[in-house]
PDB file of N, CA and C in Angstrom:
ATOM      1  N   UNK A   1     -27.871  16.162   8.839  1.00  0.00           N
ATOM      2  CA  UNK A   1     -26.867  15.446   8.063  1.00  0.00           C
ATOM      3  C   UNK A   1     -26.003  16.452   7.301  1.00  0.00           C
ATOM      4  N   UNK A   2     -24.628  16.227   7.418  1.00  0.00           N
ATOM      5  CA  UNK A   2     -23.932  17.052   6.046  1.00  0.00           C
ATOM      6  C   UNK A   2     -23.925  16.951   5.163  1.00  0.00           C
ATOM      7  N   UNK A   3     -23.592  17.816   4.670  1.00  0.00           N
ATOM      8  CA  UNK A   3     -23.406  17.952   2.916  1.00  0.00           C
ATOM      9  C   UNK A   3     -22.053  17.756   2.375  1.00  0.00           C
ATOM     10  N   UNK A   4     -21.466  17.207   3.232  1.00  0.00           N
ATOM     11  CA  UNK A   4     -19.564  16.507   2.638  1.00  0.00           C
ATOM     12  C   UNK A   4     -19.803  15.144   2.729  1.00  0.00           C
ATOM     13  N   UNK A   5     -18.989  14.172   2.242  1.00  0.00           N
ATOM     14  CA  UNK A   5     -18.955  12.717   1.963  1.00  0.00           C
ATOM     15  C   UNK A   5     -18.948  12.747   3.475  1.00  0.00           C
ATOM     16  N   UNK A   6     -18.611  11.207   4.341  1.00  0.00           N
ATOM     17  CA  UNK A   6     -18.708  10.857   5.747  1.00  0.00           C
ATOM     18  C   UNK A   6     -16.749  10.731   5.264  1.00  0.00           C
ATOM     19  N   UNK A   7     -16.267  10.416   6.486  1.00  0.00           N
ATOM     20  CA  UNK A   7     -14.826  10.631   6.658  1.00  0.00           C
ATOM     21  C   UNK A   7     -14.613   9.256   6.108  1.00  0.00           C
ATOM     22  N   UNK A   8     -13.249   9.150   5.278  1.00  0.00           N
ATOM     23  CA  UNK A   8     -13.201   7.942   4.737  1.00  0.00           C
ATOM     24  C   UNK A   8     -12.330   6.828   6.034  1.00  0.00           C
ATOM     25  N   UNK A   9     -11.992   7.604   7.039  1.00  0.00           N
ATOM     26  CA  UNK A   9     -11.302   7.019   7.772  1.00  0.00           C
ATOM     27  C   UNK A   9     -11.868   5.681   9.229  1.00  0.00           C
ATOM     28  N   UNK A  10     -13.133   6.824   9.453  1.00  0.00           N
ATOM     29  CA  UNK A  10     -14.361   6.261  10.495  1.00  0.00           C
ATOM     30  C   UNK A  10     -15.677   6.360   9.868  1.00  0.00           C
ATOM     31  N   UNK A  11     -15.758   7.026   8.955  1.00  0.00           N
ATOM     32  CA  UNK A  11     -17.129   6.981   8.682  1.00  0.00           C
ATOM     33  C   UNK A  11     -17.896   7.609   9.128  1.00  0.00           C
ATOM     34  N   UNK A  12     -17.644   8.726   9.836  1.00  0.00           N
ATOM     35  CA  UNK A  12     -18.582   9.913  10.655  1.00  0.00           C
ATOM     36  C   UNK A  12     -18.924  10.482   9.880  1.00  0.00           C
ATOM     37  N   UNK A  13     -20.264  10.906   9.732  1.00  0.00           N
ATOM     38  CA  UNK A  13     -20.898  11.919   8.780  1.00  0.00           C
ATOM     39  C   UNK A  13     -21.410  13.523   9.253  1.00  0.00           C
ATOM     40  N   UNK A  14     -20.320  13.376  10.190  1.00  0.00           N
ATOM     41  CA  UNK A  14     -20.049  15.127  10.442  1.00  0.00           C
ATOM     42  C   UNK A  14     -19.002  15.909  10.229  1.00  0.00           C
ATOM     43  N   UNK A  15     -18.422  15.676   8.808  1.00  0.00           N
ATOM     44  CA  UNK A  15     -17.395  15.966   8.444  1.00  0.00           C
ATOM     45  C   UNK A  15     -17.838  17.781   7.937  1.00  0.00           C
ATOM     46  N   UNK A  16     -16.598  18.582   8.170  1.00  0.00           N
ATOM     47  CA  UNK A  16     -16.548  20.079   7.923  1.00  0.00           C
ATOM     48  C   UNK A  16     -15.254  20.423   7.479  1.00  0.00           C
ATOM     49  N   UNK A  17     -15.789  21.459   6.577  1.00  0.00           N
ATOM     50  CA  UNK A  17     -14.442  21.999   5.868  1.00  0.00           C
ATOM     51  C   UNK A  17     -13.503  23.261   6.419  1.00  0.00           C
ATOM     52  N   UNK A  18     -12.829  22.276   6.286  1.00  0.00           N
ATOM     53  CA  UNK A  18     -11.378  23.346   6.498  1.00  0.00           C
ATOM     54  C   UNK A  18      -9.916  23.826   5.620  1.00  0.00           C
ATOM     55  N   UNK A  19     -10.487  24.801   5.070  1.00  0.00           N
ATOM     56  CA  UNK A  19      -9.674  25.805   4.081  1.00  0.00           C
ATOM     57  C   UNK A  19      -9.923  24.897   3.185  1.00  0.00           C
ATOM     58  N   UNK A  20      -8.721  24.389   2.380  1.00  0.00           N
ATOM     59  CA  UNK A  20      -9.136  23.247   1.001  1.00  0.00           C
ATOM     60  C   UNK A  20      -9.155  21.777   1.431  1.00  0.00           C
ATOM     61  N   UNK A  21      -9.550  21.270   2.692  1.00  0.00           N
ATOM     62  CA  UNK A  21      -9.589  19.915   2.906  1.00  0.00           C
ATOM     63  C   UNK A  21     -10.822  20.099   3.495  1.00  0.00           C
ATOM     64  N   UNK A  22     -11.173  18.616   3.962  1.00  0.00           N
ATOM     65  CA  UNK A  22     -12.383  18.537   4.649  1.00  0.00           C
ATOM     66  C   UNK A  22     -11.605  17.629   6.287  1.00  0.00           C
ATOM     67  N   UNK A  23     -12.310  17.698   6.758  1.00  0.00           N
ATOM     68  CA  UNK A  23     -12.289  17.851   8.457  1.00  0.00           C
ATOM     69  C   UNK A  23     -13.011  16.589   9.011  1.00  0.00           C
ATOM     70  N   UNK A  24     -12.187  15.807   9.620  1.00  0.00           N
ATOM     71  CA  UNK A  24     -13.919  15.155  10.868  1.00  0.00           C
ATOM     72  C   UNK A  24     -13.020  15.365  12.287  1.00  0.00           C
ATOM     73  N   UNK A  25     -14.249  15.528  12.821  1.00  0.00           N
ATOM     74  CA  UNK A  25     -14.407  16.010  14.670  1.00  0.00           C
ATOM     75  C   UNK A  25     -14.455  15.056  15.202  1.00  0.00           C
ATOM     76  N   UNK A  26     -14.219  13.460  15.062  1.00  0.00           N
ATOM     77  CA  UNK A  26     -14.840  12.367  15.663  1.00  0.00           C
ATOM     78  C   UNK A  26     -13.088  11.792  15.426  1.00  0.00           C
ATOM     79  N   UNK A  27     -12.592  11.646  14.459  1.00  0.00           N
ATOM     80  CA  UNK A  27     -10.969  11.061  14.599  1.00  0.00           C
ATOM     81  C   UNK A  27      -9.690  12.071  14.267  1.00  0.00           C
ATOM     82  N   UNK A  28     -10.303  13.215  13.933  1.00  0.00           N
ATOM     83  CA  UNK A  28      -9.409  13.882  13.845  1.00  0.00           C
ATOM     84  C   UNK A  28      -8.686  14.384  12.028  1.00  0.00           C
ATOM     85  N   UNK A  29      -9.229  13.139  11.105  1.00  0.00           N
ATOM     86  CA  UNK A  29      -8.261  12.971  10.116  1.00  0.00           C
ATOM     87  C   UNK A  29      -9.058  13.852   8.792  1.00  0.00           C
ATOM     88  N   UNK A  30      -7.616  14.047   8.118  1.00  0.00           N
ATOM     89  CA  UNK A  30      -8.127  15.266   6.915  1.00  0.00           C
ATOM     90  C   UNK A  30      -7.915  14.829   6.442  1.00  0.00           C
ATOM     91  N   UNK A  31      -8.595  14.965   5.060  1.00  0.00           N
ATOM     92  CA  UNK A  31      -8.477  14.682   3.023  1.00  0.00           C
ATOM     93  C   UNK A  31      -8.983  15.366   2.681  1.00  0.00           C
ATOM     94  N   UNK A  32      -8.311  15.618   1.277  1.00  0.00           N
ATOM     95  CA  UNK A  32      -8.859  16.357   0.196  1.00  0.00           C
ATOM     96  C   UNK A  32      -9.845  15.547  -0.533  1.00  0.00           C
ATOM     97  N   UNK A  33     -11.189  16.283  -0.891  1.00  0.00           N
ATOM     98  CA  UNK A  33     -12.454  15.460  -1.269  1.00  0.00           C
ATOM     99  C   UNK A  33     -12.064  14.972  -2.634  1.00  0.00           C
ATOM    100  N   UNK A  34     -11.150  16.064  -3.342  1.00  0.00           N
ATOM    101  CA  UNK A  34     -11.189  15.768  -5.058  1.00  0.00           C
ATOM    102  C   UNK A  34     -10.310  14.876  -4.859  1.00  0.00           C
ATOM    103  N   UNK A  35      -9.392  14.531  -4.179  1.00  0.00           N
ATOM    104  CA  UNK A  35      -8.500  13.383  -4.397  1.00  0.00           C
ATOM    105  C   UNK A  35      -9.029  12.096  -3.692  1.00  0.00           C
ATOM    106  N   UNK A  36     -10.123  12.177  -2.982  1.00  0.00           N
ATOM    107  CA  UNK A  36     -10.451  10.800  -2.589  1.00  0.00           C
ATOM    108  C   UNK A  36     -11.705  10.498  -3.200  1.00  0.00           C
ATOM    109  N   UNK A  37     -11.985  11.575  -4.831  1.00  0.00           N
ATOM    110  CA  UNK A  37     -13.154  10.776  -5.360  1.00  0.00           C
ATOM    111  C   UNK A  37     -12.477  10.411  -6.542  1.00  0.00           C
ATOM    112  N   UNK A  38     -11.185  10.865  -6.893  1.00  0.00           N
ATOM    113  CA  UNK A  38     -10.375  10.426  -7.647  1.00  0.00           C
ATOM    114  C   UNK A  38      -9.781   9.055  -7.687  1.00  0.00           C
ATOM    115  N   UNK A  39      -9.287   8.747  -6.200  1.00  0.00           N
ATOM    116  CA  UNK A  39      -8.944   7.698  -6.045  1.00  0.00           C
ATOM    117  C   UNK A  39      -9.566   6.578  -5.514  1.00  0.00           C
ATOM    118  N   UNK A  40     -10.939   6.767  -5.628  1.00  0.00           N
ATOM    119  CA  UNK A  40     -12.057   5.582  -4.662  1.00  0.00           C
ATOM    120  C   UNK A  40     -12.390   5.060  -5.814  1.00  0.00           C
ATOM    121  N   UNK A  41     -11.724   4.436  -7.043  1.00  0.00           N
ATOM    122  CA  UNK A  41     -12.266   4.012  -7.866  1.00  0.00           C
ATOM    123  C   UNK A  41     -10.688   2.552  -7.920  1.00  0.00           C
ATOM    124  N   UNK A  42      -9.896   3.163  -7.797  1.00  0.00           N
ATOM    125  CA  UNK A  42      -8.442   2.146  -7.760  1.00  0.00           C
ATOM    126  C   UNK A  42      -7.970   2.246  -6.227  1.00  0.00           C
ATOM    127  N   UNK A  43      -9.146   2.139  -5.458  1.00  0.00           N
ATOM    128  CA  UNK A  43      -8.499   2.067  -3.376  1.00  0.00           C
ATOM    129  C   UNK A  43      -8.008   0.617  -3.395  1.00  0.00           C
ATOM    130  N   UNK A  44      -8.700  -0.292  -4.478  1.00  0.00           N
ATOM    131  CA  UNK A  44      -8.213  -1.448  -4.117  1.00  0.00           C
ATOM    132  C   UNK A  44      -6.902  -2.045  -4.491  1.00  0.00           C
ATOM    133  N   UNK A  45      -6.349  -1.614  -5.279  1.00  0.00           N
ATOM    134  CA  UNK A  45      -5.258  -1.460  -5.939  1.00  0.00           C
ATOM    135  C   UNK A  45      -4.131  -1.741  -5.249  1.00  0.00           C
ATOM    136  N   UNK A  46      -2.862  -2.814  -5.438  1.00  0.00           N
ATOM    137  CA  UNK A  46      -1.815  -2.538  -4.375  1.00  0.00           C
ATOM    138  C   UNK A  46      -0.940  -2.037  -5.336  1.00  0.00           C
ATOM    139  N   UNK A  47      -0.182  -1.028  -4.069  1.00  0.00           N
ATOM    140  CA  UNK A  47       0.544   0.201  -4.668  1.00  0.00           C
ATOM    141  C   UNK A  47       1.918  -0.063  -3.746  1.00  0.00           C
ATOM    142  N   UNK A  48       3.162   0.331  -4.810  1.00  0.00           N
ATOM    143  CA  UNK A  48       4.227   0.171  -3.733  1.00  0.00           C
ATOM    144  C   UNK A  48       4.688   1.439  -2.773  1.00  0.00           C
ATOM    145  N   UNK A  49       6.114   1.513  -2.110  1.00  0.00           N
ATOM    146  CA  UNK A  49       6.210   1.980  -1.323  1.00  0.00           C
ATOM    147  C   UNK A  49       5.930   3.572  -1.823  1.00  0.00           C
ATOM    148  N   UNK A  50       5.950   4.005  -2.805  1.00  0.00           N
ATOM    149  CA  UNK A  50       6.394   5.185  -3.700  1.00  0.00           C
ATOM    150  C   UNK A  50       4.659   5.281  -4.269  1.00  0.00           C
ATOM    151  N   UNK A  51       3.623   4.785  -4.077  1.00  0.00           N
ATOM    152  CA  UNK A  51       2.294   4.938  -4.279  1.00  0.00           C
ATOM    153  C   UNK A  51       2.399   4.693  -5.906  1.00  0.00           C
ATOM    154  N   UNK A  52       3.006   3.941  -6.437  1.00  0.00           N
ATOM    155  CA  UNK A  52       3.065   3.083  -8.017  1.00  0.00           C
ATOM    156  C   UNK A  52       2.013   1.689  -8.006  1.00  0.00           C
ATOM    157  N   UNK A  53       1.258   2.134  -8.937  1.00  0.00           N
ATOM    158  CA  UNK A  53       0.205   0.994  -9.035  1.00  0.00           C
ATOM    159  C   UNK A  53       1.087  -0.737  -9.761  1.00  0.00           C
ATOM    160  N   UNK A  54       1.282  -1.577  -8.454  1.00  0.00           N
ATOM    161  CA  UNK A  54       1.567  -2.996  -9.177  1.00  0.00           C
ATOM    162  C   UNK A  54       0.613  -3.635  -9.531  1.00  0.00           C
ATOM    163  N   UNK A  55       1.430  -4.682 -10.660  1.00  0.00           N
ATOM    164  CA  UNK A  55       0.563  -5.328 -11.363  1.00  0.00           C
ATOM    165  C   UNK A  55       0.949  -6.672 -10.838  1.00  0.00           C
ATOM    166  N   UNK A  56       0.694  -8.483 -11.516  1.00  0.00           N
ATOM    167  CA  UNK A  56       1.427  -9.259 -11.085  1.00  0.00           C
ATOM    168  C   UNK A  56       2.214  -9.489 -12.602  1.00  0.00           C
ATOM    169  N   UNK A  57       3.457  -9.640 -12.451  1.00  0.00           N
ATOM    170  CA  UNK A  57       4.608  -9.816 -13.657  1.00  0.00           C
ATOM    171  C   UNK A  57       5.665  -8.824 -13.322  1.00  0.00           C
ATOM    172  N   UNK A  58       5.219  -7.851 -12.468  1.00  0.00           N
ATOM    173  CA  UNK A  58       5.957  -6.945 -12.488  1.00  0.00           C
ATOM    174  C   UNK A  58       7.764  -7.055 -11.691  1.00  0.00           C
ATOM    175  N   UNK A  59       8.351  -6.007 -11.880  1.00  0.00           N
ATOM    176  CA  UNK A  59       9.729  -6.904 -11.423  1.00  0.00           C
ATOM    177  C   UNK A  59       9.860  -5.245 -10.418  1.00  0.00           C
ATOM    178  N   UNK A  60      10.145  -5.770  -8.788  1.00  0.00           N
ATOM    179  CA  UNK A  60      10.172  -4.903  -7.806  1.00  0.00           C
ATOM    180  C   UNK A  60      11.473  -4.941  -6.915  1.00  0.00           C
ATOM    181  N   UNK A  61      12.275  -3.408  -6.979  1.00  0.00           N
ATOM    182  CA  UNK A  61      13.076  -3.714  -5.712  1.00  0.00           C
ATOM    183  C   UNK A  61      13.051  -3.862  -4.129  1.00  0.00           C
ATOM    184  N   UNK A  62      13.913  -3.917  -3.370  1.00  0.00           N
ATOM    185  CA  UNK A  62      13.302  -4.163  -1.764  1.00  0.00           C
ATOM    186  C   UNK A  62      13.727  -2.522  -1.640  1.00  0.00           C
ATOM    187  N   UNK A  63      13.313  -2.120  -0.797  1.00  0.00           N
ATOM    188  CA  UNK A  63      13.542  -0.517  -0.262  1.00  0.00           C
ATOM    189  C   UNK A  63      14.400  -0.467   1.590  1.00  0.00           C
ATOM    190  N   UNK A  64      14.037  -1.769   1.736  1.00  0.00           N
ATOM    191  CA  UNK A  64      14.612  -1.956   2.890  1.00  0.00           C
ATOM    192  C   UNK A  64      15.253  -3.289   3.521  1.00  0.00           C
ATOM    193  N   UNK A  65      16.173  -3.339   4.270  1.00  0.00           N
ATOM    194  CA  UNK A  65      16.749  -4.555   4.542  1.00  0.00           C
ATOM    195  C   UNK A  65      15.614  -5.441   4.991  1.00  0.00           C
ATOM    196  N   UNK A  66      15.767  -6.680   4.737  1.00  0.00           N
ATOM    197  CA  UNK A  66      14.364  -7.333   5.398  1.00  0.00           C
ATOM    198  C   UNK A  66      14.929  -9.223   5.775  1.00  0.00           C
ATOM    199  N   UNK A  67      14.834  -8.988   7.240  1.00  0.00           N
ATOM    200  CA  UNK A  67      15.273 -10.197   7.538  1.00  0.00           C
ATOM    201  C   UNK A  67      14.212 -11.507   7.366  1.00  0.00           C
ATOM    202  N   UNK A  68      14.626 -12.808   7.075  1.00  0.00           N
ATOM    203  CA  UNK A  68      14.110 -13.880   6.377  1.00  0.00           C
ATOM    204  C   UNK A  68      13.479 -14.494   7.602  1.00  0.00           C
ATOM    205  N   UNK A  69      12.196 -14.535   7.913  1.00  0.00           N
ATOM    206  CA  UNK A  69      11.771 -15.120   9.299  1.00  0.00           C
ATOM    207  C   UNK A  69      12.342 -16.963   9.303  1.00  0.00           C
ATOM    208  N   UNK A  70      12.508 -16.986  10.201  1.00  0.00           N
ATOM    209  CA  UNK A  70      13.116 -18.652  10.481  1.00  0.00           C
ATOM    210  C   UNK A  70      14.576 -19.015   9.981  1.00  0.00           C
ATOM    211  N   UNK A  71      15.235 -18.232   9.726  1.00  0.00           N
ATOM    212  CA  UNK A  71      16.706 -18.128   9.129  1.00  0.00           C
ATOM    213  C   UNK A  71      17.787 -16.751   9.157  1.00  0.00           C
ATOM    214  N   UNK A  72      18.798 -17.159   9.439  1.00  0.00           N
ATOM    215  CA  UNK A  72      19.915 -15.971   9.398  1.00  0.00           C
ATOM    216  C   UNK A  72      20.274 -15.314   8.608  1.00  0.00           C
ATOM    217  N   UNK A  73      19.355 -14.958   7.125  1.00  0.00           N
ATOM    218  CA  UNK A  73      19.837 -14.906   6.268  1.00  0.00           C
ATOM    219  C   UNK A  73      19.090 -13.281   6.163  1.00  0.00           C
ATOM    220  N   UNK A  74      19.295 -12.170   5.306  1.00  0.00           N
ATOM    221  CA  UNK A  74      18.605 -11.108   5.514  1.00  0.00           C
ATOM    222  C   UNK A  74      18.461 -10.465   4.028  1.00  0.00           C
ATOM    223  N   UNK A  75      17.783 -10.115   3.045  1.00  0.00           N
ATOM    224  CA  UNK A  75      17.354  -9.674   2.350  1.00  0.00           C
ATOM    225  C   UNK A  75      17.929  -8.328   2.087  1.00  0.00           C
ATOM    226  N   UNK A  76      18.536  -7.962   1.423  1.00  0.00           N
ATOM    227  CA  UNK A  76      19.388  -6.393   1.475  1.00  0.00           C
ATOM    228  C   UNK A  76      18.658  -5.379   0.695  1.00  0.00           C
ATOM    229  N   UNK A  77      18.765  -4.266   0.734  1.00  0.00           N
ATOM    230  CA  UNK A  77      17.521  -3.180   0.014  1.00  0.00           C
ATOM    231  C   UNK A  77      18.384  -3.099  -1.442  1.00  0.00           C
ATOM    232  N   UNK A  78      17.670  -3.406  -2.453  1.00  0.00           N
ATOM    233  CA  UNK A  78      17.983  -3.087  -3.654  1.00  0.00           C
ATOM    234  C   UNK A  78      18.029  -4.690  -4.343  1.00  0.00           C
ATOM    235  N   UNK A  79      17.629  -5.803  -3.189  1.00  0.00           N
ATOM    236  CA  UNK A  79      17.395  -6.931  -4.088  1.00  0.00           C
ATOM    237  C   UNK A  79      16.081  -6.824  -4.811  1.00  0.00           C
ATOM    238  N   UNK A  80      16.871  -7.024  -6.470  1.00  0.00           N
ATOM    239  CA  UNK A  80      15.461  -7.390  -7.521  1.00  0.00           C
ATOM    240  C   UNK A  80      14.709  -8.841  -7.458  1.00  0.00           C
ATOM    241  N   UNK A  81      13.588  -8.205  -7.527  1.00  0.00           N
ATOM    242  CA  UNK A  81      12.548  -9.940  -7.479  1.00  0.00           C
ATOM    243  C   UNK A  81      11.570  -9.343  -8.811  1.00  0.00           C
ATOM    244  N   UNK A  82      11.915 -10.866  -9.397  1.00  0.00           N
ATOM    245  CA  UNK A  82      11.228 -10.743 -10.829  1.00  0.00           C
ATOM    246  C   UNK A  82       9.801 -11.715 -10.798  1.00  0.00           C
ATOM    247  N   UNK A  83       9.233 -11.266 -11.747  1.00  0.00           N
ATOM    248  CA  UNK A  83       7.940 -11.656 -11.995  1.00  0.00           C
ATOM    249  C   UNK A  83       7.005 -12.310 -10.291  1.00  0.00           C
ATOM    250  N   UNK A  84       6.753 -10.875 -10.170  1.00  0.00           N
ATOM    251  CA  UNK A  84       5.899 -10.983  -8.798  1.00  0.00           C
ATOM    252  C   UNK A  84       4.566 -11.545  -9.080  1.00  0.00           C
ATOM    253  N   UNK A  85       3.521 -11.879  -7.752  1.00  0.00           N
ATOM    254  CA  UNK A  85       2.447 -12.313  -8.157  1.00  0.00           C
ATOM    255  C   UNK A  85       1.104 -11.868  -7.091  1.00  0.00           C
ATOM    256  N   UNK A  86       0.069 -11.021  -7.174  1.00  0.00           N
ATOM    257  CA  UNK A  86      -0.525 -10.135  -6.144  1.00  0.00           C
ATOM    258  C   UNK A  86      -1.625 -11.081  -5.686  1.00  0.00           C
ATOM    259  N   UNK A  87      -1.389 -11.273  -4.287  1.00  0.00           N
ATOM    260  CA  UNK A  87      -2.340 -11.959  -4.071  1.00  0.00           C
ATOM    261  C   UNK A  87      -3.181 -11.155  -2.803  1.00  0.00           C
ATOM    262  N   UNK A  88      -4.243 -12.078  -2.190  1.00  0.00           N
ATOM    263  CA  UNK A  88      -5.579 -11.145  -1.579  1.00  0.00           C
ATOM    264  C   UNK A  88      -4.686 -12.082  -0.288  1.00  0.00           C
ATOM    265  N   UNK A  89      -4.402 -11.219   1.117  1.00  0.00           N
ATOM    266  CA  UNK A  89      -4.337 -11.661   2.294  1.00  0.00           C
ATOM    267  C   UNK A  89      -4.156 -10.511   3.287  1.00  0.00           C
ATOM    268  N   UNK A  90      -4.667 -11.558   4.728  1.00  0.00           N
ATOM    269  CA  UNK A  90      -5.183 -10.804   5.718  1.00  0.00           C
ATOM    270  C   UNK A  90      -4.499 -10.264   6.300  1.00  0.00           C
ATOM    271  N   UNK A  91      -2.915 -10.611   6.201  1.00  0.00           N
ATOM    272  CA  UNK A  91      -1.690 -10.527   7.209  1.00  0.00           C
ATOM    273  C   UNK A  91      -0.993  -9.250   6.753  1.00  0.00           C
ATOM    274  N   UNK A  92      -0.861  -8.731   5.550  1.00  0.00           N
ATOM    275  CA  UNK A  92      -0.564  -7.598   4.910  1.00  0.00           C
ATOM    276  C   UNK A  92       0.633  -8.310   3.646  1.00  0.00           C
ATOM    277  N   UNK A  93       0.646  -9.776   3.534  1.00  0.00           N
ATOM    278  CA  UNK A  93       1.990 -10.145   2.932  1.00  0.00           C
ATOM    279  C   UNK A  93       0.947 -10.283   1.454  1.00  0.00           C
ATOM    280  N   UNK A  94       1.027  -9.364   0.144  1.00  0.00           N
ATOM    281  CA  UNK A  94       0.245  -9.160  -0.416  1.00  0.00           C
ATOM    282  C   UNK A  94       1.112  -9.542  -1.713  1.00  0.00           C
ATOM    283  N   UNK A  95       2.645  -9.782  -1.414  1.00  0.00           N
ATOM    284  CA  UNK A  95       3.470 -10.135  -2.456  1.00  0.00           C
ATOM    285  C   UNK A  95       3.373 -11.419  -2.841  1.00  0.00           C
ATOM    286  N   UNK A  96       3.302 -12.499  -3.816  1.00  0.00           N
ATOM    287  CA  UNK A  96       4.007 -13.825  -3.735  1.00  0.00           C
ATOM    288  C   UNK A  96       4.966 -13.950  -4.615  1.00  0.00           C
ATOM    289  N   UNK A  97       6.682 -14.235  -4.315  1.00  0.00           N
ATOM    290  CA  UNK A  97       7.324 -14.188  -5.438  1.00  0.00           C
ATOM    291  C   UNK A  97       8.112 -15.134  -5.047  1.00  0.00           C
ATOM    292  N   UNK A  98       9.627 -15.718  -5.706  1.00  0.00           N
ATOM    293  CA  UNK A  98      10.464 -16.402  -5.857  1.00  0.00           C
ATOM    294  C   UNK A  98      11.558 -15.479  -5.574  1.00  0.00           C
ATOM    295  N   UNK A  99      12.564 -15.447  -4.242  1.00  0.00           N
ATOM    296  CA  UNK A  99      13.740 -14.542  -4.436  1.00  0.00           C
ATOM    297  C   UNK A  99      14.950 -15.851  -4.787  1.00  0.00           C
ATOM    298  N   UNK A 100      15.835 -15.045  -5.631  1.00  0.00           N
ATOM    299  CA  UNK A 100      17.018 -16.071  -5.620  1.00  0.00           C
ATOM    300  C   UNK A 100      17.842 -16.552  -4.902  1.00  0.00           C
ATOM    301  N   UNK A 101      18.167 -17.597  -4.887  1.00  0.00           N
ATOM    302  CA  UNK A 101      18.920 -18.454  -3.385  1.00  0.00           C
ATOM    303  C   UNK A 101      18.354 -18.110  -2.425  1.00  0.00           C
ATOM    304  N   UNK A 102      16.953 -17.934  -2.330  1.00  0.00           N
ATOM    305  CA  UNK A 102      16.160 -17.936  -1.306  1.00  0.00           C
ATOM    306  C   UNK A 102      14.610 -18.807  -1.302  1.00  0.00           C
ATOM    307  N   UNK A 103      14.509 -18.969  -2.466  1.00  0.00           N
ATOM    308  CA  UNK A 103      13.160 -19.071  -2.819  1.00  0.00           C
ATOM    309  C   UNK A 103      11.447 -18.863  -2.697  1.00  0.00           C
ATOM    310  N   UNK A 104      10.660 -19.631  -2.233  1.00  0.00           N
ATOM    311  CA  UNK A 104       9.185 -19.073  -2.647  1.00  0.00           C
ATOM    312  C   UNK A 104       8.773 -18.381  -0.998  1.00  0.00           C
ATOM    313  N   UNK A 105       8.689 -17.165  -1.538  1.00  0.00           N
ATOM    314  CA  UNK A 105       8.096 -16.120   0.153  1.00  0.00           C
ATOM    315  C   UNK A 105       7.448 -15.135  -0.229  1.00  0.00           C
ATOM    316  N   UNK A 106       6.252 -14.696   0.864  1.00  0.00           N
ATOM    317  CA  UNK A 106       5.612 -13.409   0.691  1.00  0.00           C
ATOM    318  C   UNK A 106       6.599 -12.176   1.052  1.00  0.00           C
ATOM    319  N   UNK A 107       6.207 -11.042   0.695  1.00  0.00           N
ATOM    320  CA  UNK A 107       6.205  -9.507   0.833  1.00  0.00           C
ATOM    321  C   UNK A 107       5.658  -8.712   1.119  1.00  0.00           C
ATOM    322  N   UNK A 108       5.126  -7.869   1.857  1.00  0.00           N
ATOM    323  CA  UNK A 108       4.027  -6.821   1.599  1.00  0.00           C
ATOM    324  C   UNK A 108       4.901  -5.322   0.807  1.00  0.00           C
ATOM    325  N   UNK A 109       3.973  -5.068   0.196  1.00  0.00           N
ATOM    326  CA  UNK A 109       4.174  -3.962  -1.147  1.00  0.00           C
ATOM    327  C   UNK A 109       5.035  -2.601  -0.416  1.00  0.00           C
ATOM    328  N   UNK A 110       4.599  -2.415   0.745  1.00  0.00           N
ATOM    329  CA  UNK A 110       4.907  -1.259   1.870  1.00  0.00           C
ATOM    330  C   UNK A 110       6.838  -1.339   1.176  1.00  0.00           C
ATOM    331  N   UNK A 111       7.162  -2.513   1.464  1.00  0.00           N
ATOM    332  CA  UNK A 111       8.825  -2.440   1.398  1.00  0.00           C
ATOM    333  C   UNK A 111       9.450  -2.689  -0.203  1.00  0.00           C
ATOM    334  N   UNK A 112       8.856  -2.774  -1.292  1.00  0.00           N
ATOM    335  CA  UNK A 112       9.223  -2.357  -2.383  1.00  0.00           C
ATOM    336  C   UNK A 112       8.909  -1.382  -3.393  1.00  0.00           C
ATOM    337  N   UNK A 113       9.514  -1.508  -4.483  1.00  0.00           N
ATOM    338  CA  UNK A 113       9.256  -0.624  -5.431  1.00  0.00           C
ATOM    339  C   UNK A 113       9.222  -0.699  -6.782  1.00  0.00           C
ATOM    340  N   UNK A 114       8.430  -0.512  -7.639  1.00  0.00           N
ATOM    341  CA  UNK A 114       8.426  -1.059  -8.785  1.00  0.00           C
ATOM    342  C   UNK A 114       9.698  -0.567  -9.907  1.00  0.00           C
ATOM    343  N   UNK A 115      10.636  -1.615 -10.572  1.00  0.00           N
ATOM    344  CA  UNK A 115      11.153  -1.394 -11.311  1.00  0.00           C
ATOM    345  C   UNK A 115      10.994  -1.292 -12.274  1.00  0.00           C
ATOM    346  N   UNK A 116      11.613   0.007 -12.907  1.00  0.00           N
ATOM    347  CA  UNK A 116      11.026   0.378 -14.154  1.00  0.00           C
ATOM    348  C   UNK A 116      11.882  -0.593 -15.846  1.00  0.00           C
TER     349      UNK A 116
END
């Protein structure tokens, strides 16, 4: 057995170090150990596109154009949506908010950003 955490990616516990990261041989993927014992405490956390921890209240811009499924209508990057609301789902749409003259639709966090 090793003596490094197992890979946070697959879970192989033949992970080896390489220079200042650690290594697995089974998927290929690298991390730094101090930053993923840093951050395995808030993994659950949704974070926007810019890795900013949201909350729900928070007021987020779009980062990218985003067309309105079932309508012609398209969402432009830099629309503000106020008082967001974080919810738990499987699909990745992790937003629930109210846009204006659009009304009640999900988001996933990937395409905004928290306004400061």
């Amino acid at each position: 057995m090793s003596e490094y955490p197992p890979c946070p990616k697959c879970d192989s516990e033949y992970a080896y170090e390489s220079g200042n990261f650690l290594a697995c041989p089974d998927c290929g993927h690298e991390w730094d150990p101090e930053a993923a014992d840093s951050s395995s405490e808030d993994s659950s956390a949704i974070k926007d596109a810019h890795g900013n921890v949201l909350q729900s209240g928070d007021t987020v811009k779009l980062t990218k154009d985003l067309k309105v499924k079932g309508t012609s209508t398209t969402l432009k990057i830099g629309t503000k949506v106020k008082n967001i609301r974080l919810v738990d789902s499987s699909d990745g749409h992790n937003i629930d908010c109210k846009v204006d003259g659009i009304g009640q639709m999900k988001l996933k966090s990937e395409f905004v950003k928290k306004d400061s």
